[in-house]
C-alpha atoms as a PDB file:
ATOM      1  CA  UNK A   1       2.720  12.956 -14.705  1.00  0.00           C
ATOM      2  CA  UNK A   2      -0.492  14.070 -16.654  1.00  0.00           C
ATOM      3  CA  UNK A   3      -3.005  11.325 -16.269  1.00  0.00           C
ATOM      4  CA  UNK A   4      -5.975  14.203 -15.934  1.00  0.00           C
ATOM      5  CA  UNK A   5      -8.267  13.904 -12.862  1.00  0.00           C
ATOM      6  CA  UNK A   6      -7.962  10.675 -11.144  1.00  0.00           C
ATOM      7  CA  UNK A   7     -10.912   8.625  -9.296  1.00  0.00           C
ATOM      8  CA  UNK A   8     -10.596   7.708  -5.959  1.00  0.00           C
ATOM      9  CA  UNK A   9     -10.611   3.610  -6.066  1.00  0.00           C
ATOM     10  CA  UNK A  10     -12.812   1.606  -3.478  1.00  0.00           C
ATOM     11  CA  UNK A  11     -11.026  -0.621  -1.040  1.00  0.00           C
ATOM     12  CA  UNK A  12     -13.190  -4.192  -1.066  1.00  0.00           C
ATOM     13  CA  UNK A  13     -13.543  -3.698   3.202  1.00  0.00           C
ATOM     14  CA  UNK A  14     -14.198  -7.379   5.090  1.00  0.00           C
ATOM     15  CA  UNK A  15     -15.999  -7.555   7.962  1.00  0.00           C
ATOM     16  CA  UNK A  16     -14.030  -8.686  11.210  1.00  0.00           C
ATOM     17  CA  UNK A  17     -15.727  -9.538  13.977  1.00  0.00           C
ATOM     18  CA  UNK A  18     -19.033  -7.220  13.147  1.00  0.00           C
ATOM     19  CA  UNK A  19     -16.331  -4.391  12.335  1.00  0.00           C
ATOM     20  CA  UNK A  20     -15.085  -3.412   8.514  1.00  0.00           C
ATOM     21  CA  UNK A  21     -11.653  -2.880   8.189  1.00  0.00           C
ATOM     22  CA  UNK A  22      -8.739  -3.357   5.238  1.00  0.00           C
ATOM     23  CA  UNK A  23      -7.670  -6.413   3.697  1.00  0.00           C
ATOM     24  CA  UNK A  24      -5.080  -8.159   4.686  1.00  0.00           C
ATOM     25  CA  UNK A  25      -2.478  -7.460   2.189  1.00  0.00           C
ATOM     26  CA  UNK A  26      -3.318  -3.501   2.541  1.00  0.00           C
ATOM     27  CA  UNK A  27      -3.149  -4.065   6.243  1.00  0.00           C
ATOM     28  CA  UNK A  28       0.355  -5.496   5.363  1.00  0.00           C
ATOM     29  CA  UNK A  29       1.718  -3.230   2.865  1.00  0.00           C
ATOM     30  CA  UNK A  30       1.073  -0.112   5.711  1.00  0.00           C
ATOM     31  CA  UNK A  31       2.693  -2.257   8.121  1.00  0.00           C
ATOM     32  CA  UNK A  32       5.760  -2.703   5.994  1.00  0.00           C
ATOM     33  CA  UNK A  33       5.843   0.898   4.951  1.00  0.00           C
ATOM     34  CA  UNK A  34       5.754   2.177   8.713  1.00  0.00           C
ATOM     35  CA  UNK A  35       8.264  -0.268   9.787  1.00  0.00           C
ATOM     36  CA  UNK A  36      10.029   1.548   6.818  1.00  0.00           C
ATOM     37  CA  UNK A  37      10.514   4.619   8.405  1.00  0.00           C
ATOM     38  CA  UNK A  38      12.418   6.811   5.542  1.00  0.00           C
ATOM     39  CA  UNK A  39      12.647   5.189   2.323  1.00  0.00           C
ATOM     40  CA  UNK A  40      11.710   4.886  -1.250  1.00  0.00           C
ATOM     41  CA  UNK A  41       9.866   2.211  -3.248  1.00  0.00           C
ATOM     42  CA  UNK A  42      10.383   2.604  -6.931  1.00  0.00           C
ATOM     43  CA  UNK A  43       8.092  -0.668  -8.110  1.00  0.00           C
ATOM     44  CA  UNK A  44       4.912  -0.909  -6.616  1.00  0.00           C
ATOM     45  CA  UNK A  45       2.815  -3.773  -8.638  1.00  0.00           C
ATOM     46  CA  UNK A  46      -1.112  -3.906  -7.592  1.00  0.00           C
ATOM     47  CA  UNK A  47      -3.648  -6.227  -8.953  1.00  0.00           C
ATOM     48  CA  UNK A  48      -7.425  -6.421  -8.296  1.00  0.00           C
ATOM     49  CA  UNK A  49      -6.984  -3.400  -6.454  1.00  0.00           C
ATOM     50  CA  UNK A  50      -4.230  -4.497  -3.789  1.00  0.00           C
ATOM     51  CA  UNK A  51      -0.823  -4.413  -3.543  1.00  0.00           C
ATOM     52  CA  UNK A  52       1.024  -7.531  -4.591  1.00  0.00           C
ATOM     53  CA  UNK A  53       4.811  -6.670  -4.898  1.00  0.00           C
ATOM     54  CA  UNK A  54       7.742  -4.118  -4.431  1.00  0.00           C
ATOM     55  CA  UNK A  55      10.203  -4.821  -6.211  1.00  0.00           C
ATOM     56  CA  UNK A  56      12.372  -2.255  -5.774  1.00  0.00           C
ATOM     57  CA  UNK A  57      13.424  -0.680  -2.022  1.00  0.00           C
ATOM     58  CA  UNK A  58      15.532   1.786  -0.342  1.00  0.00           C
ATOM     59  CA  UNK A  59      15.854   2.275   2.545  1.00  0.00           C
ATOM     60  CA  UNK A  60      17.443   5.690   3.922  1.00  0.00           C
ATOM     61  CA  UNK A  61      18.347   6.412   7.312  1.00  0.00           C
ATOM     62  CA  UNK A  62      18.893  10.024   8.661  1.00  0.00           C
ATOM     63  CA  UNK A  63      21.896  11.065  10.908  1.00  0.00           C
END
């Protein structure tokens, strides 16, 4: 994958409760990725900046 130099994107932070922190559906997508453990996903659709969809997942477990 050749897409030259890529720029880091911006995360749109909200403030909670005097704090800033990630939106929910980032907050979301990490949650569901480290509740993941081992596993791929293929599909990854993000709009405005944030993850909307996976379509495709699999999850692996090691013996």
């Amino acid at each position: 994958m050749s897409e030259g130099i890529r720029q880091p994107i911006a995360l749109p932070l909200a403030p909670v409760s005097g704090e800033r922190s990630l939106p929910p559906a980032w907050r979301e997508f990490i949650r569901f990725c480290r509740d993941l453990r081992h596993g791929e996903i293929e599909r990854l659709s993000i709009q405005d900046g944030m993850p909307v969809l996976a379509e495709t997942i699999k999850k692996k477990v090691k013996f």
